[in-house]
N, C-alpha and C. Protein backbone atom coordinates (compact mmCIF):
# COMPACT_ATOMS: atom_id res chain seq x y z
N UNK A 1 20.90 170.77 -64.72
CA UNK A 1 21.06 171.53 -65.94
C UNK A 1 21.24 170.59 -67.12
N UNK A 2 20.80 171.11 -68.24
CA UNK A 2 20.87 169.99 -69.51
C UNK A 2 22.62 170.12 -70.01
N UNK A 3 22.67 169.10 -70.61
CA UNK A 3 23.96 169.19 -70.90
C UNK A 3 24.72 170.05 -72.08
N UNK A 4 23.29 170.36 -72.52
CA UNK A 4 22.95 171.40 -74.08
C UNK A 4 23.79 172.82 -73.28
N UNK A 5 23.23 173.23 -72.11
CA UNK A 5 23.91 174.50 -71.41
C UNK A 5 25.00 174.07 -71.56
N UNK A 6 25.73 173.55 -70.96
CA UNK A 6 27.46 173.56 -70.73
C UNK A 6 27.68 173.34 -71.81
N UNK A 7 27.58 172.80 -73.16
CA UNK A 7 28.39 172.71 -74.24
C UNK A 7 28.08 174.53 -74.68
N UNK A 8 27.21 175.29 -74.88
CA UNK A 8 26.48 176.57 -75.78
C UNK A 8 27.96 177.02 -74.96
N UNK A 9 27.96 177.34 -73.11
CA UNK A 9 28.54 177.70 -72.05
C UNK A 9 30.16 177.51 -72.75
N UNK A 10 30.74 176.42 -72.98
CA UNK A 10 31.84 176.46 -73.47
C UNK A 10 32.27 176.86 -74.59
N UNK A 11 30.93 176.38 -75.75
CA UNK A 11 31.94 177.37 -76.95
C UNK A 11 31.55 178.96 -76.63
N UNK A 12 30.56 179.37 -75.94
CA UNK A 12 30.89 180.72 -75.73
C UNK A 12 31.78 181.53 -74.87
N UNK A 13 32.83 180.62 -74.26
CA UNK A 13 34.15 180.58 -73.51
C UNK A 13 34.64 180.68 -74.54
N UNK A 14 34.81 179.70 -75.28
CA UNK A 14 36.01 179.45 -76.36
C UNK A 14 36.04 180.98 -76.89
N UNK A 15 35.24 181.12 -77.66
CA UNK A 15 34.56 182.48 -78.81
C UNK A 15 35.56 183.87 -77.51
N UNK A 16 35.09 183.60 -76.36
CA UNK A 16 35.47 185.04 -75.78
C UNK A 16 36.79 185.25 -75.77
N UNK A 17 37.59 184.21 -75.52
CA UNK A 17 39.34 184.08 -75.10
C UNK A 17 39.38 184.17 -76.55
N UNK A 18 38.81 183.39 -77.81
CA UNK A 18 39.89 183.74 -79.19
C UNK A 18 39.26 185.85 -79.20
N UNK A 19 38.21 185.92 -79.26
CA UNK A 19 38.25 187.37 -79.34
C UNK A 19 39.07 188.15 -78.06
N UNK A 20 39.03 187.70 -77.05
CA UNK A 20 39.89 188.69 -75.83
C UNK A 20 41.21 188.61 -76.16
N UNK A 21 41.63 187.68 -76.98
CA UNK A 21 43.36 187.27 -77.32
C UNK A 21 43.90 188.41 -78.68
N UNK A 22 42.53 188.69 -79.34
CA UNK A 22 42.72 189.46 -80.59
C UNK A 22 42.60 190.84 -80.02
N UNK A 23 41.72 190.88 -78.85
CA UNK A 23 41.50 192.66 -78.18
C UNK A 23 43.19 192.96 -78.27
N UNK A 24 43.57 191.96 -76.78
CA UNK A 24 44.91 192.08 -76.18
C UNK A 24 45.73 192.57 -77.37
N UNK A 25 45.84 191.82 -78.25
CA UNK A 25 46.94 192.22 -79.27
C UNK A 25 47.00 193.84 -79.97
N UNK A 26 45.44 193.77 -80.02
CA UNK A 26 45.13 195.02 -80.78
C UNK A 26 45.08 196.20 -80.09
N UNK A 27 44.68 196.19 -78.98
CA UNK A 27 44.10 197.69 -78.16
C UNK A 27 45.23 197.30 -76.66
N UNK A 28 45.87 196.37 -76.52
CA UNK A 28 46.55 196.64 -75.66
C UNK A 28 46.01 196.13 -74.03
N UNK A 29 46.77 196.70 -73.22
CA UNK A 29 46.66 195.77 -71.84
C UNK A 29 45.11 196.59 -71.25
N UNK A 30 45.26 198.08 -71.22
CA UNK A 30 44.11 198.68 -70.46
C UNK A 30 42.92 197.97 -71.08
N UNK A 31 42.81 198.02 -72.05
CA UNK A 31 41.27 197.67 -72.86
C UNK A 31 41.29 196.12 -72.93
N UNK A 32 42.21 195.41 -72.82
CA UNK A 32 42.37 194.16 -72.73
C UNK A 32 41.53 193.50 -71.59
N UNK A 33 42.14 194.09 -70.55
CA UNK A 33 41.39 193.88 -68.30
C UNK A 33 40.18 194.15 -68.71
N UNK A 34 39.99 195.35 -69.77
CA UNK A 34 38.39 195.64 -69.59
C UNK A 34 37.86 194.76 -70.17
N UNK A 35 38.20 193.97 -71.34
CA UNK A 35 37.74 193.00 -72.02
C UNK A 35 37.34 191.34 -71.10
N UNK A 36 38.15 191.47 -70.39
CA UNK A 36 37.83 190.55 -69.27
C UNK A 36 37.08 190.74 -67.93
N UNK A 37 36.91 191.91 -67.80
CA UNK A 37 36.10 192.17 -66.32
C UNK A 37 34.78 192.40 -67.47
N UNK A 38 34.18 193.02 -68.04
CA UNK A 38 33.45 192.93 -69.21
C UNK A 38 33.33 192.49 -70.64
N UNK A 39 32.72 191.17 -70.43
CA UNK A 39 32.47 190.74 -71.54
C UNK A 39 31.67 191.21 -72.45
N UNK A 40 30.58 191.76 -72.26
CA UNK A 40 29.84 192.50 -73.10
C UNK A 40 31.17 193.44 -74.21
N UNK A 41 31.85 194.62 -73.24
CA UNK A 41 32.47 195.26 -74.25
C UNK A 41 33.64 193.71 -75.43
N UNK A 42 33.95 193.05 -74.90
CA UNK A 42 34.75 192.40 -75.74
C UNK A 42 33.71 192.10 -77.24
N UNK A 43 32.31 191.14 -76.83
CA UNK A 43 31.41 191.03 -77.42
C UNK A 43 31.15 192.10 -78.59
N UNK A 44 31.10 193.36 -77.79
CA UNK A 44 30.61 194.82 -79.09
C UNK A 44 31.99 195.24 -80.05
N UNK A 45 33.47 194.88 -78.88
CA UNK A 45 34.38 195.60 -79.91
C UNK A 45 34.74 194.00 -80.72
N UNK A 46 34.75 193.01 -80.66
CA UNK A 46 34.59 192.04 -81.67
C UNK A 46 33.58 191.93 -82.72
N UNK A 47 32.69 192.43 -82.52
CA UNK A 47 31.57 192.58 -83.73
C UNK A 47 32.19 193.88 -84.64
N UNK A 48 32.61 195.65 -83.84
CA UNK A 48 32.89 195.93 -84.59
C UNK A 48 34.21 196.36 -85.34
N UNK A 49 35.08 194.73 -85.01
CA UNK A 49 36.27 194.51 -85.53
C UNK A 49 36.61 193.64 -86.68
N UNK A 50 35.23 192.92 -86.61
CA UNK A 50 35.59 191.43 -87.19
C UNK A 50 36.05 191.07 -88.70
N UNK A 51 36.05 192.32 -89.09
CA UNK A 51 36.44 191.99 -90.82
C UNK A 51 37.80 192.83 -90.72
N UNK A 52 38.34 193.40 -89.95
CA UNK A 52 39.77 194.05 -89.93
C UNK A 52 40.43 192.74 -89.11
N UNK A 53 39.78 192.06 -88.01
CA UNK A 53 40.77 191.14 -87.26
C UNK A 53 40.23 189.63 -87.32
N UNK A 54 39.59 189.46 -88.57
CA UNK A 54 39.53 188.52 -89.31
C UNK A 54 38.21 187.08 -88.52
N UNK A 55 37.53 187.76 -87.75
CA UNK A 55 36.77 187.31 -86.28
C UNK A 55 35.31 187.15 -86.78
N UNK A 56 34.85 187.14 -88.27
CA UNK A 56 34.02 186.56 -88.92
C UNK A 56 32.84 185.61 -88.08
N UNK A 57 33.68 184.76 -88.30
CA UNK A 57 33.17 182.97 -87.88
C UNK A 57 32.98 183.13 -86.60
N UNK A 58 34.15 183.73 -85.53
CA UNK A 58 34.25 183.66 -84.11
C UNK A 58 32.86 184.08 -84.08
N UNK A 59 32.60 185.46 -84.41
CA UNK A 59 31.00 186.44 -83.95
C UNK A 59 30.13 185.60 -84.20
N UNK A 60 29.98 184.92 -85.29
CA UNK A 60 28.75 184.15 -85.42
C UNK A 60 28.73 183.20 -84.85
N UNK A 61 29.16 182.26 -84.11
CA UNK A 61 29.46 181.29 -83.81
C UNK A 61 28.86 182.08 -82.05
N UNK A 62 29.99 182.81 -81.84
CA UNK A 62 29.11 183.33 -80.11
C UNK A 62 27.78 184.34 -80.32
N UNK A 63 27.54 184.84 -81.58
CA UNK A 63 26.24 185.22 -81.35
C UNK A 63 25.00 184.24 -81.42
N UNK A 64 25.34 183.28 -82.50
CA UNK A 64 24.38 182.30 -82.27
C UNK A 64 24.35 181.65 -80.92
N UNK A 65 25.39 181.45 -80.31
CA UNK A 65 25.24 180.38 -78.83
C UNK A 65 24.80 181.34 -77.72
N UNK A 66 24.84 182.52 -78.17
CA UNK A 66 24.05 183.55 -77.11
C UNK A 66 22.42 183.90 -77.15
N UNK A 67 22.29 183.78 -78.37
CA UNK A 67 20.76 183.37 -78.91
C UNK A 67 19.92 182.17 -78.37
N UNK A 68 21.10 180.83 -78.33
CA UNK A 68 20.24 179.79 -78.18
C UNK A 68 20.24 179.92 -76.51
N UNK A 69 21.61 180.34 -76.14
CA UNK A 69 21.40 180.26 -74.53
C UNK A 69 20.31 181.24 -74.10
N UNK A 70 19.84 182.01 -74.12
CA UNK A 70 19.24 182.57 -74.00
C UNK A 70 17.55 181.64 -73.97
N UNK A 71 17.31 181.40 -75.11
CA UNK A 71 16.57 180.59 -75.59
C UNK A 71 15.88 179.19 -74.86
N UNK A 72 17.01 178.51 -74.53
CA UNK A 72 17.31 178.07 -73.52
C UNK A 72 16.90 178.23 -72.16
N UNK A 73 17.52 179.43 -71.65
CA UNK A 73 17.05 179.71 -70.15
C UNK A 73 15.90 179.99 -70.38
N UNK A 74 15.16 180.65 -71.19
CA UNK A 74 13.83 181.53 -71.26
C UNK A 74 13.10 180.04 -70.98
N UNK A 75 13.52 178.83 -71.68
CA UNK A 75 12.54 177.38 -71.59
C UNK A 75 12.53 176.96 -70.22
N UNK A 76 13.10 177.25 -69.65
CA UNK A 76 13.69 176.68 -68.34
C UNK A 76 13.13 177.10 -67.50
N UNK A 77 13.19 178.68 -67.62
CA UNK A 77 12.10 178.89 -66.45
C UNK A 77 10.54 178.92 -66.68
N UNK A 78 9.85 178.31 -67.56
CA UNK A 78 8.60 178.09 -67.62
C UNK A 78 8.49 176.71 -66.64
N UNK A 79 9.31 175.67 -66.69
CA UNK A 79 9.64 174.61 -65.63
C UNK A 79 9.74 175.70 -64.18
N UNK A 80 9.66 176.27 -63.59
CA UNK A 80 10.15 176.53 -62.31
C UNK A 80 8.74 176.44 -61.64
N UNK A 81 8.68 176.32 -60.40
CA UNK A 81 7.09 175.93 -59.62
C UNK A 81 7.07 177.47 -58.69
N UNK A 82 7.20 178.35 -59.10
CA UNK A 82 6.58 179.63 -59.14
C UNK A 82 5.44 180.63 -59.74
């Protein structure tokens, strides 16, 4: 794997725990677990939180590294011998 993956891979770690830390606070423990067994929902209720819980920068920051990862894998598998 390029080393480009694991860095996109970590700040889009980073991005999820500062938004799952802002769920927790805000919506509490039930929606919190869900925020962690599903990342996607953390992903949608951080987008449509981000100017009440101040998560601006965070969204853009993991939507772009979800773009490039993406981007990324899509290159990757044109390399595969299938």
């Amino acid at each position: 794997m390029s080393p480009l993956v694991y860095l996109i891979s970590a700040v889009s770690i980073v991005c999820w725990i500062m938004v799952l830390i802002k769920l927790f606070k805000k919506e509490g423990v039930g929606l919190g677990i869900l925020g962690i067994i599903c990342g996607l929902y953390t992903f949608i209720w951080g987008w449509l939180n981000h100017k009440k819980q101040n998560l601006t920068i965070v969204m853009i920051v993991w939507s772009v590294a979800a773009v490039v990862m993406g981007i990324t894998n899509a290159s990757m598998m044109k390399d595969l011998p299938y």
